[in-house]
Protein backbone atom coordinates (compact mmCIF):
# COMPACT_ATOMS: atom_id res chain seq x y z
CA UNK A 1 0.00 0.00 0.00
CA UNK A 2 2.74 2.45 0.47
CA UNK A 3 1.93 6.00 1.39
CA UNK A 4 -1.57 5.31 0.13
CA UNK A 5 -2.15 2.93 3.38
CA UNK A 6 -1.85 6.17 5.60
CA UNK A 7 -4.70 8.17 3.94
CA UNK A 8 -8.38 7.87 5.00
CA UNK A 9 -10.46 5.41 2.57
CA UNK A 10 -12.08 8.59 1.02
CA UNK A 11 -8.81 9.93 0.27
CA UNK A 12 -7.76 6.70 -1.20
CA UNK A 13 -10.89 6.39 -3.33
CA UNK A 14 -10.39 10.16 -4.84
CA UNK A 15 -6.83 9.42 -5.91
CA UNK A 16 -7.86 5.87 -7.25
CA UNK A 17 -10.60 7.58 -9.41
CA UNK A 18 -8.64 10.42 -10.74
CA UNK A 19 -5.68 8.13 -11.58
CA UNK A 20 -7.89 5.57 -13.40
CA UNK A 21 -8.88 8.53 -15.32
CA UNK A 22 -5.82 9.21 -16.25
CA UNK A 23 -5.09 5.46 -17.58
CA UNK A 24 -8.22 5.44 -19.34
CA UNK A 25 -7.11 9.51 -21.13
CA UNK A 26 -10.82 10.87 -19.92
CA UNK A 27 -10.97 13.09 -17.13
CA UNK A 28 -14.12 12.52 -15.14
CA UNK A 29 -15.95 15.98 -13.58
CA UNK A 30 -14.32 16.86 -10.53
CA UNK A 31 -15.48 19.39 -7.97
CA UNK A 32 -12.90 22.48 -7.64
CA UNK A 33 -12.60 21.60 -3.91
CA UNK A 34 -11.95 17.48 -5.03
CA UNK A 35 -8.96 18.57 -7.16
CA UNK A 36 -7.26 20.49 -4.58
CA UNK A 37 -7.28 17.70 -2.48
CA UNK A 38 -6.05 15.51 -4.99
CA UNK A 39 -2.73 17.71 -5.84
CA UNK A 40 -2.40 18.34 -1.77
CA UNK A 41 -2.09 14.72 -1.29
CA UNK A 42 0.42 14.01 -4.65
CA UNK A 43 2.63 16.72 -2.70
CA UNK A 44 2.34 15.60 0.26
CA UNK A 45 3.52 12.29 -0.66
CA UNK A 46 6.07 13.80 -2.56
CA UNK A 47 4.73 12.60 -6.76
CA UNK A 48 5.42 15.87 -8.22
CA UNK A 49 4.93 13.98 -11.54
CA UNK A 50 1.25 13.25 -10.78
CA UNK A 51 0.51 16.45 -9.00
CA UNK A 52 1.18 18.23 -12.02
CA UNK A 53 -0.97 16.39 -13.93
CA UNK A 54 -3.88 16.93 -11.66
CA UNK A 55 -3.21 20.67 -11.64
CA UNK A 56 -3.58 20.75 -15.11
CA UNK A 57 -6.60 18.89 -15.78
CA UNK A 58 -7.86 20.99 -12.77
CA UNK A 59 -7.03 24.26 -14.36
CA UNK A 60 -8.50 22.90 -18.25
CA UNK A 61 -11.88 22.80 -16.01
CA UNK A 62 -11.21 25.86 -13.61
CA UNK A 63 -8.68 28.01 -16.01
CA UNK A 64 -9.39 30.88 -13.15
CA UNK A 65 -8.96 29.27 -10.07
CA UNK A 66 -6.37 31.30 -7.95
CA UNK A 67 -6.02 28.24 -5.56
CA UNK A 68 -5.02 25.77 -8.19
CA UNK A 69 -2.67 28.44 -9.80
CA UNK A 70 -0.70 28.68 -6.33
CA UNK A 71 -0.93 24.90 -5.93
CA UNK A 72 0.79 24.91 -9.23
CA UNK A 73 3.38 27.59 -8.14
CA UNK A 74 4.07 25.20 -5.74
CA UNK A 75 4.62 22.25 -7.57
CA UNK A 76 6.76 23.95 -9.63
CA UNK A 77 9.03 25.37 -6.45
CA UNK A 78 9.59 21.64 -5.50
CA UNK A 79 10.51 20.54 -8.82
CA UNK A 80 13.36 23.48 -9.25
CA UNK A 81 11.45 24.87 -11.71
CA UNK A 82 11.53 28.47 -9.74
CA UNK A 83 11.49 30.56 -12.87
CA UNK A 84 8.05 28.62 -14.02
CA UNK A 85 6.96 28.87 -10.37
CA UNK A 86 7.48 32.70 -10.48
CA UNK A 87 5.53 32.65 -13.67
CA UNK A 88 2.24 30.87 -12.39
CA UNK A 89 2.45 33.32 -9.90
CA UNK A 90 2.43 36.24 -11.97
CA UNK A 91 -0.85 34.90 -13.54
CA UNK A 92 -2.56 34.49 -10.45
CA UNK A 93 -1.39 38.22 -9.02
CA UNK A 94 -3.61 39.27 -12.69
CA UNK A 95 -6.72 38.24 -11.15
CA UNK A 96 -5.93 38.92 -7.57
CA UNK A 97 -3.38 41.57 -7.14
CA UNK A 98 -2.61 42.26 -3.55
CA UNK A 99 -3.16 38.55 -2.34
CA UNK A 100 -1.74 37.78 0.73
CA UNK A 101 -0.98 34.21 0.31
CA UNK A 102 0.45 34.97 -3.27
CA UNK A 103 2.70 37.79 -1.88
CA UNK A 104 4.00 35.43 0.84
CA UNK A 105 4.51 32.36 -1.77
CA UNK A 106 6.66 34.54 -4.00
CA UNK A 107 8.49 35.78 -1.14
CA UNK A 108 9.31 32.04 -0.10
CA UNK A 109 10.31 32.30 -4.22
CA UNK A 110 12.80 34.46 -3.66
CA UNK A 111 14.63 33.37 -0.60
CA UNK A 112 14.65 29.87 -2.79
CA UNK A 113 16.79 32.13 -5.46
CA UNK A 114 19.19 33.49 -2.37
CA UNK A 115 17.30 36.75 -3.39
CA UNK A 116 16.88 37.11 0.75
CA UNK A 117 16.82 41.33 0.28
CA UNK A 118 14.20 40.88 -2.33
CA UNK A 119 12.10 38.00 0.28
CA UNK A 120 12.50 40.66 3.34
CA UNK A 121 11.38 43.39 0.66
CA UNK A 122 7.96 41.45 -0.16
CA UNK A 123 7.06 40.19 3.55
CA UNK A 124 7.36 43.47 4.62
CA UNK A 125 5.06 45.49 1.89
CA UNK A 126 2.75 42.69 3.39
CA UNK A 127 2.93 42.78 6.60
CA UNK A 128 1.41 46.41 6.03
CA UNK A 129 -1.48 45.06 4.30
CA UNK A 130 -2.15 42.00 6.13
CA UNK A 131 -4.90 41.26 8.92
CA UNK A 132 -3.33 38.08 9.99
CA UNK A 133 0.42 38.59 9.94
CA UNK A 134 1.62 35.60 11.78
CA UNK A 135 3.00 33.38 9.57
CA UNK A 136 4.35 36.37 7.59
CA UNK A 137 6.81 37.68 10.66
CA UNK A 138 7.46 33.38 10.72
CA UNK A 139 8.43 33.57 7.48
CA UNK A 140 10.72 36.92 7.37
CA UNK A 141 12.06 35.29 10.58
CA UNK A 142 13.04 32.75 8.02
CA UNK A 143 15.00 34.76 6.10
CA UNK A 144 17.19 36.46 8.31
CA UNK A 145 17.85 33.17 9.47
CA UNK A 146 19.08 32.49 6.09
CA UNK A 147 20.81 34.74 6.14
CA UNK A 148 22.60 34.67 9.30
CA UNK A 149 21.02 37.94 11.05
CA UNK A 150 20.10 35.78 14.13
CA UNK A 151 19.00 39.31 15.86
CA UNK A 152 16.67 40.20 13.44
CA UNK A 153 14.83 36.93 13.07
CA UNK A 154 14.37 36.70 16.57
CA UNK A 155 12.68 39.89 16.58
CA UNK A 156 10.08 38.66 13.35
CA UNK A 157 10.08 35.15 15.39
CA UNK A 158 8.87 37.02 18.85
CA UNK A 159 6.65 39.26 17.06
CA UNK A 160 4.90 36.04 14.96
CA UNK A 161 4.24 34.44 18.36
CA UNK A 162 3.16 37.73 20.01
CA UNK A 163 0.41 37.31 17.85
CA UNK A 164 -0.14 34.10 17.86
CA UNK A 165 1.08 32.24 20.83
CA UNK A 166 0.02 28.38 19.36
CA UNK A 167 2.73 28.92 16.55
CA UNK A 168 5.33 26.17 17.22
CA UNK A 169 7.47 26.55 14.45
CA UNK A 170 8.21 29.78 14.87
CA UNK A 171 8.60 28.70 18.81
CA UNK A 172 11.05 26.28 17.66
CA UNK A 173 13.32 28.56 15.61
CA UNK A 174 13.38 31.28 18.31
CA UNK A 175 14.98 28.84 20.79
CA UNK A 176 17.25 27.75 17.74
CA UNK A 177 18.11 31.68 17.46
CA UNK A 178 18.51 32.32 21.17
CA UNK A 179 20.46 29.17 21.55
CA UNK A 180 23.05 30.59 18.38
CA UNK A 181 23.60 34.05 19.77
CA UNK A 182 23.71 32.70 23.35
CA UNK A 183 20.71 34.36 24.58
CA UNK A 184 18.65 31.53 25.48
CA UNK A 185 19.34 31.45 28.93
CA UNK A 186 18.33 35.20 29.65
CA UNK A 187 15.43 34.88 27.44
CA UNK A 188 13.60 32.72 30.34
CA UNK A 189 12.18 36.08 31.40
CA UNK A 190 10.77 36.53 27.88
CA UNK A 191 8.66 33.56 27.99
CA UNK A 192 8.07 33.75 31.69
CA UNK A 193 5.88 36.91 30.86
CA UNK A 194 3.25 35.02 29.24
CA UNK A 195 2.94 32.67 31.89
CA UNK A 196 2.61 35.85 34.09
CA UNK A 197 -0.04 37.21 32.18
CA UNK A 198 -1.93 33.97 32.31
CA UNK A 199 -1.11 31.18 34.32
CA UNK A 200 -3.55 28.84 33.19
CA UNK A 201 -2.35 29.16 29.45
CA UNK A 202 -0.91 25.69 29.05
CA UNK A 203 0.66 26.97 25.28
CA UNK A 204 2.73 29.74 27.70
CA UNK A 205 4.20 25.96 30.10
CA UNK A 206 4.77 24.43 26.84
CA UNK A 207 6.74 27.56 25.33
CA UNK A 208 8.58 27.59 28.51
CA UNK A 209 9.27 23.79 27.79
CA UNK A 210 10.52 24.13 25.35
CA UNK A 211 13.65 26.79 26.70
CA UNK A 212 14.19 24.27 29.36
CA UNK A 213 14.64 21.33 27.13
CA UNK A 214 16.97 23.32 24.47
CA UNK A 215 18.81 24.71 28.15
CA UNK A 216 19.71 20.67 28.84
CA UNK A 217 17.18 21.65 31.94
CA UNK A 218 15.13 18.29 32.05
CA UNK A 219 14.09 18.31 35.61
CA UNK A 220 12.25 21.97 34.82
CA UNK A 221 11.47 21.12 31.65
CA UNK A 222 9.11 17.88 32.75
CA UNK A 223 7.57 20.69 35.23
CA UNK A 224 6.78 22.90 32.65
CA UNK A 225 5.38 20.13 30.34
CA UNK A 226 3.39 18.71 33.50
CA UNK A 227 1.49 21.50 33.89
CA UNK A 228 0.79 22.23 30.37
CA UNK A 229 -0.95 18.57 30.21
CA UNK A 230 -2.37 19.68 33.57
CA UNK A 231 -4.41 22.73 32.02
CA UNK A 232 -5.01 21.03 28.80
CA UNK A 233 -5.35 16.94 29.03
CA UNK A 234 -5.58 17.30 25.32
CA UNK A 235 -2.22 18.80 24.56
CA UNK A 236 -0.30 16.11 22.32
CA UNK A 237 2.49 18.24 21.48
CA UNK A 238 3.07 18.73 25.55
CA UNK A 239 2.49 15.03 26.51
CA UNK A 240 5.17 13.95 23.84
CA UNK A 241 7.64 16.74 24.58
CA UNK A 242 6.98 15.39 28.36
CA UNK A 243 7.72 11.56 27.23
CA UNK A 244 10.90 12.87 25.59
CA UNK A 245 11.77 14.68 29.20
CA UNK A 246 11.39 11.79 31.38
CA UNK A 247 13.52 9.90 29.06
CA UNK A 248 16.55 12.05 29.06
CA UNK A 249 15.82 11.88 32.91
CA UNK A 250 15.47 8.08 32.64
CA UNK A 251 12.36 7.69 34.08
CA UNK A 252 11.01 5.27 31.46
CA UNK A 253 7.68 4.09 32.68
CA UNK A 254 6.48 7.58 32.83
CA UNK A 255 7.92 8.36 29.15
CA UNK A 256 5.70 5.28 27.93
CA UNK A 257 2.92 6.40 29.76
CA UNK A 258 3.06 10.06 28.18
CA UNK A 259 4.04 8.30 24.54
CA UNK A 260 0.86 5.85 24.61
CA UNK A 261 -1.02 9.29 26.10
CA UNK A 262 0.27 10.72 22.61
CA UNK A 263 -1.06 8.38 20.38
CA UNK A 264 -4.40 8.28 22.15
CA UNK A 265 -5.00 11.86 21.55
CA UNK A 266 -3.85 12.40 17.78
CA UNK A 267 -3.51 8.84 16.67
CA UNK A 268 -0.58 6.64 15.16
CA UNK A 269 2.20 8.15 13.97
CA UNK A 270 5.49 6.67 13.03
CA UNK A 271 7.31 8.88 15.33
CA UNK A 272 5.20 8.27 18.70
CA UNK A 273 5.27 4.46 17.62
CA UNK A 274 9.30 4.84 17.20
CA UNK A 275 9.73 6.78 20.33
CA UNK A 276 7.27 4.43 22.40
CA UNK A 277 9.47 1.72 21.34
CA UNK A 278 12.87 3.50 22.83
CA UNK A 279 10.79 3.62 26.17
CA UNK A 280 10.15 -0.18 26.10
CA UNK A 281 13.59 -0.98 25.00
CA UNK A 282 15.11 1.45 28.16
CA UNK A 283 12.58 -0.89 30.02
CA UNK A 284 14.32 -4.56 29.00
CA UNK A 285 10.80 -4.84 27.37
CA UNK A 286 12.13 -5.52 24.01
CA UNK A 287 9.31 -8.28 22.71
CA UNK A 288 6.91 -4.94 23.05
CA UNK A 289 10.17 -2.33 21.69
CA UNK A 290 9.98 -4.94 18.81
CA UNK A 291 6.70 -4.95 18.30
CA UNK A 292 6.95 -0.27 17.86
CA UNK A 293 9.42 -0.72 16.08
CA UNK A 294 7.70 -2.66 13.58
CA UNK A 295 4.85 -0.72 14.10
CA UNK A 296 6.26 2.39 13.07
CA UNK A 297 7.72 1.62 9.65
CA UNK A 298 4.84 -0.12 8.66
CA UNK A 299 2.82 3.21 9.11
CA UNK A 300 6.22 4.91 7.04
CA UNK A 301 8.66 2.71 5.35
CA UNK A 302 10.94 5.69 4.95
CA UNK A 303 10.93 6.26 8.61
CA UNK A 304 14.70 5.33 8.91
CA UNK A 305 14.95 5.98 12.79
CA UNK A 306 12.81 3.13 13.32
CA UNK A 307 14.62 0.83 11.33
CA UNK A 308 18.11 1.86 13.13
CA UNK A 309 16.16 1.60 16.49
CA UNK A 310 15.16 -2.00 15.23
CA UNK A 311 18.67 -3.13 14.36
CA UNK A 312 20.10 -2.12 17.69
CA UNK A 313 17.07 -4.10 19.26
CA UNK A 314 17.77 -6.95 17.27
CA UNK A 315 21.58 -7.05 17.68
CA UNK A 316 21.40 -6.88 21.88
CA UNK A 317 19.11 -9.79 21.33
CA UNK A 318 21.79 -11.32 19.50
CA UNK A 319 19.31 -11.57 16.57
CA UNK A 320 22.62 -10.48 13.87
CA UNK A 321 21.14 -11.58 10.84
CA UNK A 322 17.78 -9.68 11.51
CA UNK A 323 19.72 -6.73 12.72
CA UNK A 324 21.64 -6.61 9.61
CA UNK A 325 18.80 -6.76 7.11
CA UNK A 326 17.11 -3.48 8.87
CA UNK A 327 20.76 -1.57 9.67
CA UNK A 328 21.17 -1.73 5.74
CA UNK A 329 17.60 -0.45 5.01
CA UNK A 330 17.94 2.49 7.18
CA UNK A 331 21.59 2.74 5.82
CA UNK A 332 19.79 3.15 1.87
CA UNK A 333 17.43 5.86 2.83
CA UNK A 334 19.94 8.05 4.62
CA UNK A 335 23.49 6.69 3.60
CA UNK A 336 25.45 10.10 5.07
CA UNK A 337 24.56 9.14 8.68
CA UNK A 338 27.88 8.12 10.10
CA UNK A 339 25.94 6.48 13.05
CA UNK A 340 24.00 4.03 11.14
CA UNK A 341 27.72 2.88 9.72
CA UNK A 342 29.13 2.43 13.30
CA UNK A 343 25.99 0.58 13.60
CA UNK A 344 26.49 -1.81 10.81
CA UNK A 345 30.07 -2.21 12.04
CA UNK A 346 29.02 -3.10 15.41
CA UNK A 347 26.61 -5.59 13.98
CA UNK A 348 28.97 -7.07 11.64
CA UNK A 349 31.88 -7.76 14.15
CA UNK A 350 29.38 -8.99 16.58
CA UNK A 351 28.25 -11.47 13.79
CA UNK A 352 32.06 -11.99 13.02
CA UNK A 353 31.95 -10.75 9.91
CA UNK A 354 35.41 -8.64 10.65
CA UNK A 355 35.54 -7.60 7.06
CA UNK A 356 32.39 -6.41 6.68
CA UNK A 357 32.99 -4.80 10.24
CA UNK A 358 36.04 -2.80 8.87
CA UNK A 359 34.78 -1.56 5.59
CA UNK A 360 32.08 -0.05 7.77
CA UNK A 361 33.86 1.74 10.02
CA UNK A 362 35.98 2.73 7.61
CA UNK A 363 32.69 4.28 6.07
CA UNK A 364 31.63 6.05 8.93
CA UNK A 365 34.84 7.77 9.18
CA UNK A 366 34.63 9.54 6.07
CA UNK A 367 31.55 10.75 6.99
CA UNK A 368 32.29 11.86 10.38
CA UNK A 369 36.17 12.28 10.12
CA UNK A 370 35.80 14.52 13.61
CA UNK A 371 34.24 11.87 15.69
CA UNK A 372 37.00 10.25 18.42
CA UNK A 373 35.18 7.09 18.87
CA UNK A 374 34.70 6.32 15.38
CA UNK A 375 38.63 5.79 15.20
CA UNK A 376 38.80 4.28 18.17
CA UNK A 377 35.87 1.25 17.41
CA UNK A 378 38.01 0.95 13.97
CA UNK A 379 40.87 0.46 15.13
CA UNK A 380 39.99 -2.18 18.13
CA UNK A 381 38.80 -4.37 15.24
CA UNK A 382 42.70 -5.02 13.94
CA UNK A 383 43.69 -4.60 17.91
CA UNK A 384 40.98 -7.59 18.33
CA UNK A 385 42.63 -9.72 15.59
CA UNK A 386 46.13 -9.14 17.15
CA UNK A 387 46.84 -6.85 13.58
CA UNK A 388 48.61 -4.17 15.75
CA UNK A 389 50.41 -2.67 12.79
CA UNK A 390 46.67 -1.78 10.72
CA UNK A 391 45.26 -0.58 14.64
CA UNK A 392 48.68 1.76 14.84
CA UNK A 393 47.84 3.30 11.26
CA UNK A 394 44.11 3.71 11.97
CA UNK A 395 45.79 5.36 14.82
CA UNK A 396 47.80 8.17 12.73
CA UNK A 397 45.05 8.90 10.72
CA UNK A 398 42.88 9.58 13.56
CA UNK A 399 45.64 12.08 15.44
CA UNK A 400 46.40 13.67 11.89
CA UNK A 401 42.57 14.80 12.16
CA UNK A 402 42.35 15.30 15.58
CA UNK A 403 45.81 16.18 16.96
CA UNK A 404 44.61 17.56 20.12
CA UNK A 405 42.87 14.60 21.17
CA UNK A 406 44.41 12.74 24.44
CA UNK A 407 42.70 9.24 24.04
CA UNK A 408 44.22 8.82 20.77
CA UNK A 409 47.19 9.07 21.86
CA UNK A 410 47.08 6.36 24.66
CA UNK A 411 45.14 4.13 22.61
CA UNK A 412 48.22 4.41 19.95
CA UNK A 413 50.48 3.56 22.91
CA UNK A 414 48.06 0.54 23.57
CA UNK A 415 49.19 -0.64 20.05
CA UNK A 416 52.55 0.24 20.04
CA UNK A 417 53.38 -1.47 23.09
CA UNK A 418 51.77 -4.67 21.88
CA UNK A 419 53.45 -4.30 18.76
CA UNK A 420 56.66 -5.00 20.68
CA UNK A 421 57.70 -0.86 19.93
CA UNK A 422 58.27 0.65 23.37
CA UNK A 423 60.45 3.78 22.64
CA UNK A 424 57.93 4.97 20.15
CA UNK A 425 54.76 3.69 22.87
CA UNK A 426 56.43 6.09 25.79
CA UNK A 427 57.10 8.87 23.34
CA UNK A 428 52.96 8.92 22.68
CA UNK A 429 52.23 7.91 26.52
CA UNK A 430 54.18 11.38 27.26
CA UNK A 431 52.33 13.32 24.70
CA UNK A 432 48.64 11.95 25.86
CA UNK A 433 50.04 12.53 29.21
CA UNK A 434 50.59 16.48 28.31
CA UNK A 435 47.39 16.79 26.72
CA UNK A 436 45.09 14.79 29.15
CA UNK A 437 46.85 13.64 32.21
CA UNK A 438 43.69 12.25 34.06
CA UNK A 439 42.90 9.55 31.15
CA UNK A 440 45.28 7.79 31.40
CA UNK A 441 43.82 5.07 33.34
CA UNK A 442 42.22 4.13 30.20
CA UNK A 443 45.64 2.06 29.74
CA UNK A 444 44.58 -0.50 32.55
CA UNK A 445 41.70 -1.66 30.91
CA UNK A 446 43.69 -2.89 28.42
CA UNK A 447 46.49 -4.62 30.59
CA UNK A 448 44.75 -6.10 33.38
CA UNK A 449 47.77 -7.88 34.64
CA UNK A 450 48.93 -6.52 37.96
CA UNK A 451 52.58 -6.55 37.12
CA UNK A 452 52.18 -4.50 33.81
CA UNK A 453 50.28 -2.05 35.77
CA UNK A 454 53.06 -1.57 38.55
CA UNK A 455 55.24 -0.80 34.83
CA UNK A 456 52.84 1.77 34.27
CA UNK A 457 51.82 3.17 36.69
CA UNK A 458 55.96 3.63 37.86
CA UNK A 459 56.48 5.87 34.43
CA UNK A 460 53.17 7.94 34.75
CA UNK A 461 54.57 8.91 38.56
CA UNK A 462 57.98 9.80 37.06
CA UNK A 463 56.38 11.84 34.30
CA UNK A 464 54.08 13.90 37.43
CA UNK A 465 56.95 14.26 39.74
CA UNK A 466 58.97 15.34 36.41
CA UNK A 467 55.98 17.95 35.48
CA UNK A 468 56.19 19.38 38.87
């Protein structure tokens, strides 16, 4: 069924009629109102192909219809076609010059071009004319965001929800813009207000949420979230924000509970189902993490995060072969995610494919070049197989990228002195020592003989005593 399984049966029946059309090359009567839903849905689910068609056999029926024009436009916009987009929009402006929704399109147009003066140019002329100018501040918020004027899109940003409180995206992108100009933090004040002007607004809790979740603030942030649910049993947007809370602050049962609150309130969703499944998992529950999992990709087959979440679920289960099947799904919708490669790496060396293993890690490197324990997993692999020489070169690539980075240098002396090379080992040991002196009991772990240890832990004191 595809994305058609996630649409209503008369949805399903609209878009089965119009496409039979199609086949047949007779386009039945449609009501204006029918064929806007028909392109909404094609775009939605992403068939540009097929959405054009139905805006033109909407438009050889309604040649005048404003709606389907913008539709159109924005048909075009996803396509590239931004020149053609610009065009359709120009016919519409003919028989309703002024139009809000046509200014703020073209603006949208603009910013698509890099044409961000031109965008702030056109949101502004209507702003003047506008009666509802939320989504317009939202959108020049946009813009300077673009365009890196942090300052001035969290002006547009505050202004947008000044005027319309219930606005999450622009709530959203003001934290973002707080967070990037360091201003987040002194901003509580800002959103405090509302609550102060009405503390039974459960949007104003939720705003305030929100600042505590991007401030790492968990403990306030599930009080915030609490009583926005409190006011408003009804709030999804609040109960799932709270599940994601109580998860960073590892209370589990109570992140399932507001998850399965979630989906009672606005229905399944691949996201909630995903997310309900992390709580069971956290919960050694994995029969019913499985069973979200599963849940959630067969509501979107695309959702990737569930898949990864599966193979991890799989793999502690020792379930390899499963795990690998869904790691390289996940891995061929997004295939720049360094994670899902450490992923596949863990899964293959667990399955003792060591090859496979390798050529994965080596995969997540160049993706993530920057990330210490990328290196580190690769290069355990050869350390694993007693291949010390491959482990020390993983090594210098690693502290060629990331010079400043102690571990790599004591995991390099790791190697080195089971390669039989002390001289070089204690010339790395001193340099990890300089840069991090307090990791170096990282080097015990991997000699767990007393005797070694003494060794060691006899230089490191001659190197402090030295240092001082």
């Amino acid at each position: 069924m595809g994305e058609y399984s996630r649409m209503n049966r008369e949805e399903r029946e609209l878009l089965k009629w119009f496409e039979e059309s199609l086949v047949n090359d007779r386009m039945l009567f449609l009501e204006l109102e029918q064929f806007e839903e028909v392109i909404e849905l094609y775009i939605q689910m992403e068939k540009y192909g097929k959405a054009m068609k139905a805006c033109e056999a909407a438009l050889a029926q309604y040649p005048f219809s404003v709606d389907i024009m913008l539709l159109k436009s924005k048909v075009y916009s996803r396509t590239d076609r931004l020149d053609e987009a610009l065009d359709m929009l120009d016919a519409a402006s003919n028989y309703q010059p002024g139009d809000i929704e046509i200014a703020m399109l073209r603006g949208n147009l603009c910013s698509l071009q890099g044409d961000y003066e031109g965008a702030i140019e056109i949101y502004e002329e209507a702003i003047e004319r506008a009666e509802e100018k939320d989504e317009l501040y939202y959108n020049l918020g946009l813009t300077y965001q673009a365009m890196g004027r942090y300052d001035r899109a969290i002006e547009a940003y505050k202004t947008c929800i000044e005027s319309n409180m219930h606005h999450e995206n622009a709530l959203y992108e003001l934290a973002y813009c707080l967070d990037m100009t360091g201003k987040l933090e002194s901003s509580i004040n800002y959103y405090q207000k509302f609550i102060d002007a009405d503390p039974y607004s459960s949007i104003a809790w939720y705003n305030l949420g929100i600042v505590y979740s991007k401030l790492k603030k968990f403990e306030k942030a599930v009080d915030a979230y609490q009583y926005a649910v409190y006011i408003d049993d009804d709030f999804a947007s609040a109960w799932y924000n709270l599940g994601n809370s109580f998860m960073t602050t590892e209370e589990f049962e109570k992140a399932k509970e507001a998850y399965e609150k979630t989906l009672d309130i606005e229905g399944p969703s691949a996201e909630v189902f995903c997310s309900l499944g992390n709580a069971f998992e956290k919960l050694e529950d994995y029969k019913s993490a499985l069973k979200f999992y599963h849940k959630a990709v067969k509501k979107d087959k695309y959702y990737h995060e569930a898949l990864f979440s599966l193979a991890l679920c799989l793999n502690k289960q020792e379930k390899s072969f499963e795990a690998l099947h869904f790691i390289n799904k996940a891995i061929e919708i997004e295939p720049m995610n360094s994670d899902y490669y450490v992923a596949l790496g863990q899964i293959e060396y667990k399955a003792g494919n060591y090859n496979e293993s390798l050529r994965a890690f080596e995969q997540a490197s160049n993706h993530s070049p920057l990330n210490v324990d990328i290196w580190l997993d690769w290069s355990f692999i050869y350390y694993d197989l007693q291949e010390f020489a491959e482990a020390c070169n993983i090594m210098e690539e690693a502290i060629d990228e990331l010079p400043e980075e102690a571990e790599l240098y004591y995991r390099m002396t790791i190697y080195l002195f089971c390669e039989g090379k002390y001289q070089e080992a204690f010339n790395y040991l001193e340099n990890a020592l300089v840069l991090d002196f307090e990791k170096h009991t990282v080097l015990y772990e991997f000699f767990p003989k007393i005797e070694t240890q003494k060794a060691l832990f006899k230089i490191i004191e001659q190197f402090r005593n030295n240092d001082n």
